[in-house]
N, C-alpha and C. Protein backbone atom coordinates (compact mmCIF):
# COMPACT_ATOMS: atom_id res chain seq x y z
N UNK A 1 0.81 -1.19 0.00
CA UNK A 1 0.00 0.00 0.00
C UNK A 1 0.86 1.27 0.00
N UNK A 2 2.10 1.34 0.98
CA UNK A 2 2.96 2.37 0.67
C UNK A 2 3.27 2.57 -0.35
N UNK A 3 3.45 1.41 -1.37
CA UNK A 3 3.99 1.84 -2.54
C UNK A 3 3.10 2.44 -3.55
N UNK A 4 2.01 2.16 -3.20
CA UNK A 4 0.52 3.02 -4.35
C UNK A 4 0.66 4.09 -3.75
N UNK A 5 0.79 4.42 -2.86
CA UNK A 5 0.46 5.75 -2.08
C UNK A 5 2.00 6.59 -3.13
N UNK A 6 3.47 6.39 -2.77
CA UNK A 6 4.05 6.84 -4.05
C UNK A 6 3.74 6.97 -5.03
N UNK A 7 3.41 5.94 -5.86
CA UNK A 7 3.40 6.07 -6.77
C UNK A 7 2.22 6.68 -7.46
N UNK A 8 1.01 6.87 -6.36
CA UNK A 8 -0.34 7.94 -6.74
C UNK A 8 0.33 9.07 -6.96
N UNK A 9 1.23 9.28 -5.41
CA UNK A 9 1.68 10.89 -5.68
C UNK A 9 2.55 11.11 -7.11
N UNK A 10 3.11 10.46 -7.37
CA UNK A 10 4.39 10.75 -8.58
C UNK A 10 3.31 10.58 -9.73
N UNK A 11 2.22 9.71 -9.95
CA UNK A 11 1.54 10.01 -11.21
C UNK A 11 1.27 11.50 -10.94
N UNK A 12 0.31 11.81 -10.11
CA UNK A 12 -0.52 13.22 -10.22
C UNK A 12 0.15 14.15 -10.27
N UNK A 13 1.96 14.38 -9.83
CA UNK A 13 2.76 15.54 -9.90
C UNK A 13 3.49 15.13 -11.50
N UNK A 14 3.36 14.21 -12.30
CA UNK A 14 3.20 13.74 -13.45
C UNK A 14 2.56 14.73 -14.56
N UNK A 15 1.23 14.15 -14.34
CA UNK A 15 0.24 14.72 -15.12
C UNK A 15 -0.17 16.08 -14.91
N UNK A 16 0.43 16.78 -13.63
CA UNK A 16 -0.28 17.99 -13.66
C UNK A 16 1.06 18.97 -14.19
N UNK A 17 2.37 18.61 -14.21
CA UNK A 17 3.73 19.14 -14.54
C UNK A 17 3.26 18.74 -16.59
N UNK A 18 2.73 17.95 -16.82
CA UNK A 18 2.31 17.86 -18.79
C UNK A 18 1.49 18.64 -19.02
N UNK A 19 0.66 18.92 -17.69
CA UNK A 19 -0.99 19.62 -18.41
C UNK A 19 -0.61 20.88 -18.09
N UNK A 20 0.08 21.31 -17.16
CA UNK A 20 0.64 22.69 -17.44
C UNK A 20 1.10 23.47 -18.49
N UNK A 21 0.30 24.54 -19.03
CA UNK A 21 0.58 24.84 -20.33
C UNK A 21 1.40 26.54 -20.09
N UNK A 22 2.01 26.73 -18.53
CA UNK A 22 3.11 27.43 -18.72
C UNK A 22 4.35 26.70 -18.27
N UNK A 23 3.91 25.79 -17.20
CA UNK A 23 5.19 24.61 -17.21
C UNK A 23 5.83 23.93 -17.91
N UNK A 24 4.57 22.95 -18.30
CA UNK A 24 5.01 21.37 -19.17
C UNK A 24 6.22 20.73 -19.10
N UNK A 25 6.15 20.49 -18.18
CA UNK A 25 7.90 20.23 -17.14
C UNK A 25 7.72 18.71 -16.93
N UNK A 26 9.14 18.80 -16.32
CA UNK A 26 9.48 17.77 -16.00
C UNK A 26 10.20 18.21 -14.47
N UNK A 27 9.25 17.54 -13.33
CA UNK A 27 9.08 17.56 -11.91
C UNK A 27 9.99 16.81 -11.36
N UNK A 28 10.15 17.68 -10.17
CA UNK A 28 11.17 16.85 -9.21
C UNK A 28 10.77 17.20 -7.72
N UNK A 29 10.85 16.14 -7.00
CA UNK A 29 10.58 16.17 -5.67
C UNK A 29 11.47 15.03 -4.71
N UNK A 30 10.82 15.70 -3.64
CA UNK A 30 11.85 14.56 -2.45
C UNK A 30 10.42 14.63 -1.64
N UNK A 31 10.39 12.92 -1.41
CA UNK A 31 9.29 12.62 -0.71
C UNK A 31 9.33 11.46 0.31
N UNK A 32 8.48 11.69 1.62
CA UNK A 32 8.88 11.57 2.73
C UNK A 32 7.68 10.65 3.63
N UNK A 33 7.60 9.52 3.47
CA UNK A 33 6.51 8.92 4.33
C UNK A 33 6.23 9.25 5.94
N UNK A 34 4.91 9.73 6.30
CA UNK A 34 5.06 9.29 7.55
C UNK A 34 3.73 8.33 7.88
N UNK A 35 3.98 7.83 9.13
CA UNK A 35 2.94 7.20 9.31
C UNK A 35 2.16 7.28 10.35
N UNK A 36 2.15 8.40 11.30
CA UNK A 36 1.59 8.56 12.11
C UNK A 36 1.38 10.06 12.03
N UNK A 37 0.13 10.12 13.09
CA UNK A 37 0.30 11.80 13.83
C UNK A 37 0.65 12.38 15.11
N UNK A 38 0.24 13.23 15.24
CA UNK A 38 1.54 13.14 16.82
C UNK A 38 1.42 12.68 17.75
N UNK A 39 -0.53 12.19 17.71
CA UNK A 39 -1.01 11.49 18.86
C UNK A 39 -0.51 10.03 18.61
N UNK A 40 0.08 9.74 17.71
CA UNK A 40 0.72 8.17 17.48
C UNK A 40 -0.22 7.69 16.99
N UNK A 41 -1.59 8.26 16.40
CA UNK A 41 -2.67 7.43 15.45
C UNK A 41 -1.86 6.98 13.86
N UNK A 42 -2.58 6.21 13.56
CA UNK A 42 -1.73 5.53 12.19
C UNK A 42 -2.70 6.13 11.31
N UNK A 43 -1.85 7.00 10.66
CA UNK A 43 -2.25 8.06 9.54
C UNK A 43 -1.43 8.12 8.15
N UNK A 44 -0.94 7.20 7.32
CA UNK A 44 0.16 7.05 6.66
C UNK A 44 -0.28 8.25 5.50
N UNK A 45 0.45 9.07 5.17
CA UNK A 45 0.81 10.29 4.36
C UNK A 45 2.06 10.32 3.94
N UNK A 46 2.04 11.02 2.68
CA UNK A 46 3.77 11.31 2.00
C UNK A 46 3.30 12.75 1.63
N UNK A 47 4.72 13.56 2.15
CA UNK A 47 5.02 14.66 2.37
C UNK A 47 6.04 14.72 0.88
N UNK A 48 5.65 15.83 0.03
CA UNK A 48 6.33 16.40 -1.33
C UNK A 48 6.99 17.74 -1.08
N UNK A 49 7.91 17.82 -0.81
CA UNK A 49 8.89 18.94 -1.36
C UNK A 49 9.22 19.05 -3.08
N UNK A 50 8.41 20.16 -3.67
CA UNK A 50 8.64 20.49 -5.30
C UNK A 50 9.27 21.61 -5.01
N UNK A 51 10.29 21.71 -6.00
CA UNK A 51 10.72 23.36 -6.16
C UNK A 51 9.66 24.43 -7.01
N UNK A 52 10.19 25.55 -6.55
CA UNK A 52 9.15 26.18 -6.98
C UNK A 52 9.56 26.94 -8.32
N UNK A 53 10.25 25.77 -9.12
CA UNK A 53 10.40 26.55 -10.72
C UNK A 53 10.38 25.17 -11.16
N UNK A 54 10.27 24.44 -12.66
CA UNK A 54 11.14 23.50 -13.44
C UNK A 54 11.88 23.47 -14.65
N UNK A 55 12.13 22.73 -14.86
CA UNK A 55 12.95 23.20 -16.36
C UNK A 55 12.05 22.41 -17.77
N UNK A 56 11.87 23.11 -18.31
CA UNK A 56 10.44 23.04 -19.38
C UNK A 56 11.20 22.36 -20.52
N UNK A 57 10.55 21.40 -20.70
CA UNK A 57 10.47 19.90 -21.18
C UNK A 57 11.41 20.28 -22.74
N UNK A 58 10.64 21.52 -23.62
CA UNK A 58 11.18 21.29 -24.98
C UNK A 58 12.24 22.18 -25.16
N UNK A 59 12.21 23.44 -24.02
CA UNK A 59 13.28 24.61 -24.26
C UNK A 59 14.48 24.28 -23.05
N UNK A 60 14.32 23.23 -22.20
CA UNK A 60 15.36 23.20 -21.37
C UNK A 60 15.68 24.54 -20.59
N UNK A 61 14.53 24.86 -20.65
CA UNK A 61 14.94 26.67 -19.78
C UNK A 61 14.63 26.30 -18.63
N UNK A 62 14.71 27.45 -17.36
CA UNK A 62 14.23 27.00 -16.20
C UNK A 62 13.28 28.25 -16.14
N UNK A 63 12.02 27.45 -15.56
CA UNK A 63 10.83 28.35 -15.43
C UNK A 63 10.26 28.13 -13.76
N UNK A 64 9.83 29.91 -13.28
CA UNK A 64 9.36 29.71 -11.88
C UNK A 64 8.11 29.49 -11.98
N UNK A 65 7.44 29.04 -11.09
CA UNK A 65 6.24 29.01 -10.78
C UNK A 65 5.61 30.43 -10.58
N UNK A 66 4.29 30.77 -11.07
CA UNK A 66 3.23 31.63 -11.22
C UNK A 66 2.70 32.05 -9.52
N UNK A 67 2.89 32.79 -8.89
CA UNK A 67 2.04 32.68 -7.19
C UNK A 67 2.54 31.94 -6.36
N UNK A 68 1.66 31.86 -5.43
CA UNK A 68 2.15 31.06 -4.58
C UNK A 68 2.11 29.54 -4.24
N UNK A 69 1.35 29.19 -4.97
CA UNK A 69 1.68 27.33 -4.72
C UNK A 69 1.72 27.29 -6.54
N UNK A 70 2.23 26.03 -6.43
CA UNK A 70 2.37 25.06 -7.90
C UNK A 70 1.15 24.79 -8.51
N UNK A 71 0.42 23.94 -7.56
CA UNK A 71 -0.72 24.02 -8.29
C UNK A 71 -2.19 23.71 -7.32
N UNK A 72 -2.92 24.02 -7.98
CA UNK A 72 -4.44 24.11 -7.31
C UNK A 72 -4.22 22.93 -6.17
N UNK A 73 -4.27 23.03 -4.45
CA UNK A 73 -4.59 22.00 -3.70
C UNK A 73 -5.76 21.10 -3.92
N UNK A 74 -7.41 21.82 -4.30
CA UNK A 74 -8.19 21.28 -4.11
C UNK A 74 -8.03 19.90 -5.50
N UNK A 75 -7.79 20.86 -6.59
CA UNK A 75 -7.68 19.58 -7.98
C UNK A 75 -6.64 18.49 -7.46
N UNK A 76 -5.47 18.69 -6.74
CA UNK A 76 -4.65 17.99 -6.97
C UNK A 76 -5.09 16.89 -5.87
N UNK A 77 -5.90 17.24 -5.11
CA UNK A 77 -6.67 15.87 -4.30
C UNK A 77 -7.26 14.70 -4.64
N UNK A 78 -8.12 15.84 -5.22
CA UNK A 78 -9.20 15.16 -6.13
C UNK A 78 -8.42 13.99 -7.49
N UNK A 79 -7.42 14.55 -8.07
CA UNK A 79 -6.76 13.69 -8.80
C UNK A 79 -5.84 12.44 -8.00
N UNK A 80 -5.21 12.96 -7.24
CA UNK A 80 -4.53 12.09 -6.38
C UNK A 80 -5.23 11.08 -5.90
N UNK A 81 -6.62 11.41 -5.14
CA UNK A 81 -7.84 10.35 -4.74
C UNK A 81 -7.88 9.28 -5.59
N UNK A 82 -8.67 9.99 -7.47
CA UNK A 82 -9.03 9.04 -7.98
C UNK A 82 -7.66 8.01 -8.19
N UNK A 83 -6.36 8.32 -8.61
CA UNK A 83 -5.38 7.47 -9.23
C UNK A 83 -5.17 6.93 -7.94
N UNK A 84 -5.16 7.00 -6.52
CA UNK A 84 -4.77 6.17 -5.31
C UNK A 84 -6.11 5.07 -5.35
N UNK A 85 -7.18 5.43 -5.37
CA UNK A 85 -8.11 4.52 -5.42
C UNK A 85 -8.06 3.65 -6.40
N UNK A 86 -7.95 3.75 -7.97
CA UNK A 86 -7.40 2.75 -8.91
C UNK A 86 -6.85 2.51 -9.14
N UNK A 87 -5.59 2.65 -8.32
CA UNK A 87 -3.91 1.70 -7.83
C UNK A 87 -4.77 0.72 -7.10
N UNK A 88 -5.27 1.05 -5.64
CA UNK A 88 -5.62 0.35 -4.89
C UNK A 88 -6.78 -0.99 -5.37
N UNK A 89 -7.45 -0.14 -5.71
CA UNK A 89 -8.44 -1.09 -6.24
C UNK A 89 -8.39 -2.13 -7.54
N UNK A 90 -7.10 -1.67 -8.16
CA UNK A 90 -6.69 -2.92 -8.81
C UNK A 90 -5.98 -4.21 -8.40
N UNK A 91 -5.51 -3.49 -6.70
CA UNK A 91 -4.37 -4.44 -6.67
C UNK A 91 -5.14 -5.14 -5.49
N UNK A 92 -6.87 -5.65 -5.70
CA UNK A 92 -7.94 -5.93 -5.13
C UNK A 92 -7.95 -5.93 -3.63
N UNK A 93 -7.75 -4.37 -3.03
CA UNK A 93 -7.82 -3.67 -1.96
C UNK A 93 -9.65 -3.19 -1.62
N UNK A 94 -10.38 -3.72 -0.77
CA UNK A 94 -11.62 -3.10 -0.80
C UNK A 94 -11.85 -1.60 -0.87
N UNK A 95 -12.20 -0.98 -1.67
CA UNK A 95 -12.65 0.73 -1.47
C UNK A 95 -13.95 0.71 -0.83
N UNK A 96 -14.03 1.81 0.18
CA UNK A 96 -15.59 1.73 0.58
C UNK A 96 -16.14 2.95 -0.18
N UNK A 97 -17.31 2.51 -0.26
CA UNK A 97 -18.55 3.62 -0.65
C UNK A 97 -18.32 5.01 -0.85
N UNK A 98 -18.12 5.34 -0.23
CA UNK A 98 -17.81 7.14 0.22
C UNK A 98 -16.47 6.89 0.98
N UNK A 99 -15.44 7.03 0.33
CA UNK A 99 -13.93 7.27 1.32
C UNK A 99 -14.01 8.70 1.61
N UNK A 100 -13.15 8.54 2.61
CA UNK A 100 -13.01 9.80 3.62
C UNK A 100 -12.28 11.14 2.53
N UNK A 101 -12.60 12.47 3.14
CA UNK A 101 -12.18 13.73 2.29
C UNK A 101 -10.44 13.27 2.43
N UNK A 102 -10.00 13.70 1.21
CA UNK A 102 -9.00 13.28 1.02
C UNK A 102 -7.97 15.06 0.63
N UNK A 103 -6.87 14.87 1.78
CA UNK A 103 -6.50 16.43 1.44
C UNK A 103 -5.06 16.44 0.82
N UNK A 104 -5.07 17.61 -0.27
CA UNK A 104 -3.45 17.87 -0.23
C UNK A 104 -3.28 19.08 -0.06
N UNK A 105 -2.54 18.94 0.84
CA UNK A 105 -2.50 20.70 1.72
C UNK A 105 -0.93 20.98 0.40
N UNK A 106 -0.85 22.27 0.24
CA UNK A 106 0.25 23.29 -0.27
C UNK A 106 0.21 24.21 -0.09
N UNK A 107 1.55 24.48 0.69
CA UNK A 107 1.91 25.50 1.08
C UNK A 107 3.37 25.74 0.54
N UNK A 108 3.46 27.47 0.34
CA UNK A 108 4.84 27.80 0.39
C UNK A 108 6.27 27.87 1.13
N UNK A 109 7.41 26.89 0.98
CA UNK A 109 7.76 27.01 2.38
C UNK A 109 9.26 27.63 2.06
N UNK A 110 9.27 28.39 0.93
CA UNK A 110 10.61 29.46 1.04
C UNK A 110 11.77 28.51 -0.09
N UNK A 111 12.42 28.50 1.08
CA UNK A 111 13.61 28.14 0.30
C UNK A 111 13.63 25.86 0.46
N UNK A 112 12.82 26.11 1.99
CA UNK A 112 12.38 24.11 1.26
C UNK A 112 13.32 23.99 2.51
N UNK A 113 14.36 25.02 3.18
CA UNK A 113 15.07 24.26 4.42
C UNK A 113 14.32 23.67 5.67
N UNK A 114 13.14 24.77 6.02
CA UNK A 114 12.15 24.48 6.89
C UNK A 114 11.57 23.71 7.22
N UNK A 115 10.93 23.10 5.76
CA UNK A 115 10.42 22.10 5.90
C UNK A 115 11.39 20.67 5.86
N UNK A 116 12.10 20.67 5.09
CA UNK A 116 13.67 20.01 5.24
C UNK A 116 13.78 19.51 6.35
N UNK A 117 13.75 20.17 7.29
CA UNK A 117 14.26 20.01 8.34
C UNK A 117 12.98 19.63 9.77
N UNK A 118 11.93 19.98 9.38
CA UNK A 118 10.73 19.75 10.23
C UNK A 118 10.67 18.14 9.73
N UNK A 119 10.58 17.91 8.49
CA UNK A 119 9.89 16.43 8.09
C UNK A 119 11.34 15.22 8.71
N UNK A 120 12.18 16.07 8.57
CA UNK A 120 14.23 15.18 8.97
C UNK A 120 13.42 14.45 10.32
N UNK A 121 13.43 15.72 11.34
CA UNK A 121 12.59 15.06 12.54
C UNK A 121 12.17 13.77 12.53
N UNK A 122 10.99 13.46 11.62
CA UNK A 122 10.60 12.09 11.30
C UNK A 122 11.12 11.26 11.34
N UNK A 123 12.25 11.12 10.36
CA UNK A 123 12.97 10.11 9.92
C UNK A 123 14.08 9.71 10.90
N UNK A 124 14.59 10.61 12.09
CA UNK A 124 15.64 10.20 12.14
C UNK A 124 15.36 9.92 14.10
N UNK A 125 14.20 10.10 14.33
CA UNK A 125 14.43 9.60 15.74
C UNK A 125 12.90 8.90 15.73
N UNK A 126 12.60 8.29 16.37
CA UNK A 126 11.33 7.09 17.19
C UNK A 126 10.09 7.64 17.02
N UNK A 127 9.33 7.14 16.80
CA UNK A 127 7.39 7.42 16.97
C UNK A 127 7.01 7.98 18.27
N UNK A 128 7.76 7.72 19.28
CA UNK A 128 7.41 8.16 21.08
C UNK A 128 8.79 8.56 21.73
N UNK A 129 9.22 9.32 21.82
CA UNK A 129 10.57 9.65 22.31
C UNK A 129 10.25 9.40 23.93
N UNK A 130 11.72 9.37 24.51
CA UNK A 130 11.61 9.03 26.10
C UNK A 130 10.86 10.56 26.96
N UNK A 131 11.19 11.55 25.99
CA UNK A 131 11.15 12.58 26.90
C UNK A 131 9.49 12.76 27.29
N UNK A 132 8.61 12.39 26.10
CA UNK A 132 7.26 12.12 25.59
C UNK A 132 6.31 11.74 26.60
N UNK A 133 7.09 10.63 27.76
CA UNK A 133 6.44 9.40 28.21
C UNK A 133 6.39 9.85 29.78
N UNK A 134 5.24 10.06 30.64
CA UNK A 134 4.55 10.87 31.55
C UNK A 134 5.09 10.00 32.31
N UNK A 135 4.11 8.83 32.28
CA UNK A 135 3.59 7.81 33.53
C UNK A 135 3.51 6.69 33.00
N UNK A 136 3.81 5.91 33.79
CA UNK A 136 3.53 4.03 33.47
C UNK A 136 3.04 3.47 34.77
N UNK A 137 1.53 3.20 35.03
CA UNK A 137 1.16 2.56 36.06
C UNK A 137 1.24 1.15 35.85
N UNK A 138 1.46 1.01 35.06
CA UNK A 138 1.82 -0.88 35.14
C UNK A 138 0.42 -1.44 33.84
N UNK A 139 -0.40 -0.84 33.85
CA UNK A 139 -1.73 -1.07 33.13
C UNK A 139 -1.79 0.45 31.83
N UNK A 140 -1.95 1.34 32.15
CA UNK A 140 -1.46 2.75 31.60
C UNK A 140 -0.74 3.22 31.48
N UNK A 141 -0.36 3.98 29.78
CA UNK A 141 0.71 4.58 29.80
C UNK A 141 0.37 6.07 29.60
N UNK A 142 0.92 6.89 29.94
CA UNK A 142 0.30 8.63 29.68
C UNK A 142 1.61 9.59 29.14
N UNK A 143 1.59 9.70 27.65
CA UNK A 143 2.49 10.59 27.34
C UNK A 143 2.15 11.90 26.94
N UNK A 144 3.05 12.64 26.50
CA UNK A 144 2.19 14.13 25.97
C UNK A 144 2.93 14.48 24.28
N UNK A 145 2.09 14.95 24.13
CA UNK A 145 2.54 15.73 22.28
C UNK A 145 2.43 16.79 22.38
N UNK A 146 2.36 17.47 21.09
CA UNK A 146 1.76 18.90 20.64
C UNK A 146 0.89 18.96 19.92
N UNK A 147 -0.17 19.48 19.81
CA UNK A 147 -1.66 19.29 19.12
C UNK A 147 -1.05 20.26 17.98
N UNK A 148 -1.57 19.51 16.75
CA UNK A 148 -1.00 20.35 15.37
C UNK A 148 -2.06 22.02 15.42
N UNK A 149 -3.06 21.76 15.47
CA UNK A 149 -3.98 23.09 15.23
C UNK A 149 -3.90 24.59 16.57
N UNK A 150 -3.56 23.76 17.33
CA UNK A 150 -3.37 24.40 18.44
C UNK A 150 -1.90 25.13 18.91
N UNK A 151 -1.23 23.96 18.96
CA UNK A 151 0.30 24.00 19.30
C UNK A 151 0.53 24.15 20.84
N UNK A 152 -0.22 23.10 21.27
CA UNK A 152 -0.96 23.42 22.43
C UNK A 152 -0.24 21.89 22.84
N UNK A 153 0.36 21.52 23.87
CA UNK A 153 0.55 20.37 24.68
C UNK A 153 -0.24 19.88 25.11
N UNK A 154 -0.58 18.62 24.83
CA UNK A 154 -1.54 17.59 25.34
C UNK A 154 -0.91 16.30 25.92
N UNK A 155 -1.67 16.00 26.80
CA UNK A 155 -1.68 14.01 27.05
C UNK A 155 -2.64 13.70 26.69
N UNK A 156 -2.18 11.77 26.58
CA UNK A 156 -2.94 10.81 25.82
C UNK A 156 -2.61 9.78 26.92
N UNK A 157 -3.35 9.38 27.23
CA UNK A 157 -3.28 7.60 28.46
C UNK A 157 -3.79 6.52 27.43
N UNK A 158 -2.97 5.54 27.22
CA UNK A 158 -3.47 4.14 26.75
C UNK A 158 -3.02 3.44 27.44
N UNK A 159 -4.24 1.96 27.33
CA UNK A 159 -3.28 0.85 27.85
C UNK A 159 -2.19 0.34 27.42
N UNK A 160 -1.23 -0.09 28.07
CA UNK A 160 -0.26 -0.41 27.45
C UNK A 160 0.00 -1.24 26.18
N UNK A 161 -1.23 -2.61 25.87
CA UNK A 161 -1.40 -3.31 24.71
C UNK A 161 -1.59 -2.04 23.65
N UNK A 162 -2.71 -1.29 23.77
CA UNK A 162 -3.05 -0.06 22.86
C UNK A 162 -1.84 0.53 22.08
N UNK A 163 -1.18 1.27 23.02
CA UNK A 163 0.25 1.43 22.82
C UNK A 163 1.37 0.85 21.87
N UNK A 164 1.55 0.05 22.49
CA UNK A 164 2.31 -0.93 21.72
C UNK A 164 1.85 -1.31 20.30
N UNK A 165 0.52 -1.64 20.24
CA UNK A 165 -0.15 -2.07 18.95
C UNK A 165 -0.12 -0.90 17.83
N UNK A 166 -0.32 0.41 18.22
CA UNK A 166 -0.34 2.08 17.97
C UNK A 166 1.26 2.01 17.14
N UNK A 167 2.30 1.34 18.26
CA UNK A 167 3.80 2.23 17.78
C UNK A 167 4.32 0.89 16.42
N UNK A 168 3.54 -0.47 16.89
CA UNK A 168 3.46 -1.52 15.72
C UNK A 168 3.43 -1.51 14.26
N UNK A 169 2.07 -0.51 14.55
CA UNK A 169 1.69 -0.14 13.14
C UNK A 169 2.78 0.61 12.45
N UNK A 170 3.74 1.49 12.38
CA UNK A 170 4.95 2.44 12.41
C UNK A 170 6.26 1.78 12.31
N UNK A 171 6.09 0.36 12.32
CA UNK A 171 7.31 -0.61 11.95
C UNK A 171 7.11 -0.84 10.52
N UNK A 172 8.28 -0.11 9.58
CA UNK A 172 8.20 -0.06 7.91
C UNK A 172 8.28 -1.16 7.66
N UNK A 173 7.31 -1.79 6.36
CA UNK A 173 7.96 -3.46 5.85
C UNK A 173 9.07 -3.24 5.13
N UNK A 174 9.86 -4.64 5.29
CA UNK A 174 10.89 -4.60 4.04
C UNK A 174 10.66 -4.02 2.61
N UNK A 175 11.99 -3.15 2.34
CA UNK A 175 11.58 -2.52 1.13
C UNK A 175 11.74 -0.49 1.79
N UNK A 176 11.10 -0.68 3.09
CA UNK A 176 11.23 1.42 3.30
C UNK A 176 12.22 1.48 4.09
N UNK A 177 12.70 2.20 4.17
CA UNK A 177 13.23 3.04 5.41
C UNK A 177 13.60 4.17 5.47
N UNK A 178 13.44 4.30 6.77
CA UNK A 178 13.81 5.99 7.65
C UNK A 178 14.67 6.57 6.69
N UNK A 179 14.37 7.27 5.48
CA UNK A 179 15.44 7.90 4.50
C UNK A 179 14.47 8.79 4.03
N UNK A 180 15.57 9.43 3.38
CA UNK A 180 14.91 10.74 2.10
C UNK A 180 14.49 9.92 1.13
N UNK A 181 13.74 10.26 -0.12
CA UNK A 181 14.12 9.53 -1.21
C UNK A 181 13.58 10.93 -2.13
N UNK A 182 14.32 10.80 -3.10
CA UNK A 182 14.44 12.22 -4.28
C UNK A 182 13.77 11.39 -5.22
N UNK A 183 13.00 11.91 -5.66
CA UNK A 183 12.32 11.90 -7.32
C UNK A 183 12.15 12.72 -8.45
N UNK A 184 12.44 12.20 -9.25
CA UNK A 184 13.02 13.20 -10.83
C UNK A 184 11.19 12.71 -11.59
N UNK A 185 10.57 13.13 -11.69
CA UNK A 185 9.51 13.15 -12.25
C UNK A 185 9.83 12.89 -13.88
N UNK A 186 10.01 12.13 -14.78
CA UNK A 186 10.36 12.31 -16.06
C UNK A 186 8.64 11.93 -16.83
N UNK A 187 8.89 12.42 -18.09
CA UNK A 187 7.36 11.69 -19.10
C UNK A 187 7.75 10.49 -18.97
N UNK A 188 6.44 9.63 -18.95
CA UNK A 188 6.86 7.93 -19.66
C UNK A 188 6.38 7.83 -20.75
């Protein structure tokens, strides 16, 4: 499933870098799985760093991007949705009825170190750090995060099976790991 989830994203930054008719580029990104959120729910998402110019397919020039994002968030959902759903659903994954709103947030993030360096976080230390971890009554565990909307410190108490089963899910199968990985978007 991780790997549809790539490879949804790399079609749709694909097709929307051809259908661009001031781009018509050829895309490049570095993209970044995570699989949780901060409450340690299993939320698997890939995070795209695009630059914000490319180099246009027939003149080899380098061209910036128009405003402030690359391209429309709401379309690029909506496209991303359908091609993740008919990855999935070919590779005879049940789809339900009405799947959940499906988002691709874009935002501008400068020069790309920021975020660089916010998503690094991820990769390079644990799902629950020690500092994280409140209390252990023997039955409960109570750690604290930072609430994304808020930025607001919270705790969370689970039982300890809960827990464990929570940080489980967050063990990559053979084939990922805790790395960058760069992608050159080319036509096929």
């Amino acid at each position: 499933m991780y790997t549809r989830l790539f490879e949804a994203a790399i079609d749709t930054l694909r097709q929307f870098g051809r259908n661009d008719t001031h781009l018509a580029a050829e895309l490049a990104a570095t993209a970044m799985l995570h699989t949780h959120t901060r409450r340690i729910d299993y939320h698997p998402h890939v995070h795209l760093v695009v630059p914000g110019g490319v180099l246009h397919t027939k003149t080899e020039q380098w061209r910036k991007v128009k405003g402030a994002f690359l391209f429309n968030h709401f379309n690029l959902a909506r496209v991303f949705r359908a091609i993740s759903l008919k990855k999935l659903s070919q590779d005879g994954f049940g789809i339900p009825e009405n799947p959940a709103k499906w988002v691709a947030h874009c935002k501008s993030v400068g020069t790309g170190e920021k975020a660089i360096q916010y998503l690094s976080r991820y990769l390079y230390r644990g799902v629950l750090l020690d500092s994280q971890l409140l209390q252990d009554d023997g039955t409960h565990v109570t750690f604290r995060y930072r609430e994304s909307r808020t930025k607001k410190m919270r705790t969370r108490k689970l039982k300890g099976e809960k827990l464990m089963r929570l940080l489980m899910l967050h063990v990559l199968p053979k084939g990922f790991r805790r790395d960058v990985v760069n992608i050159f978007v080319t036509p096929s």
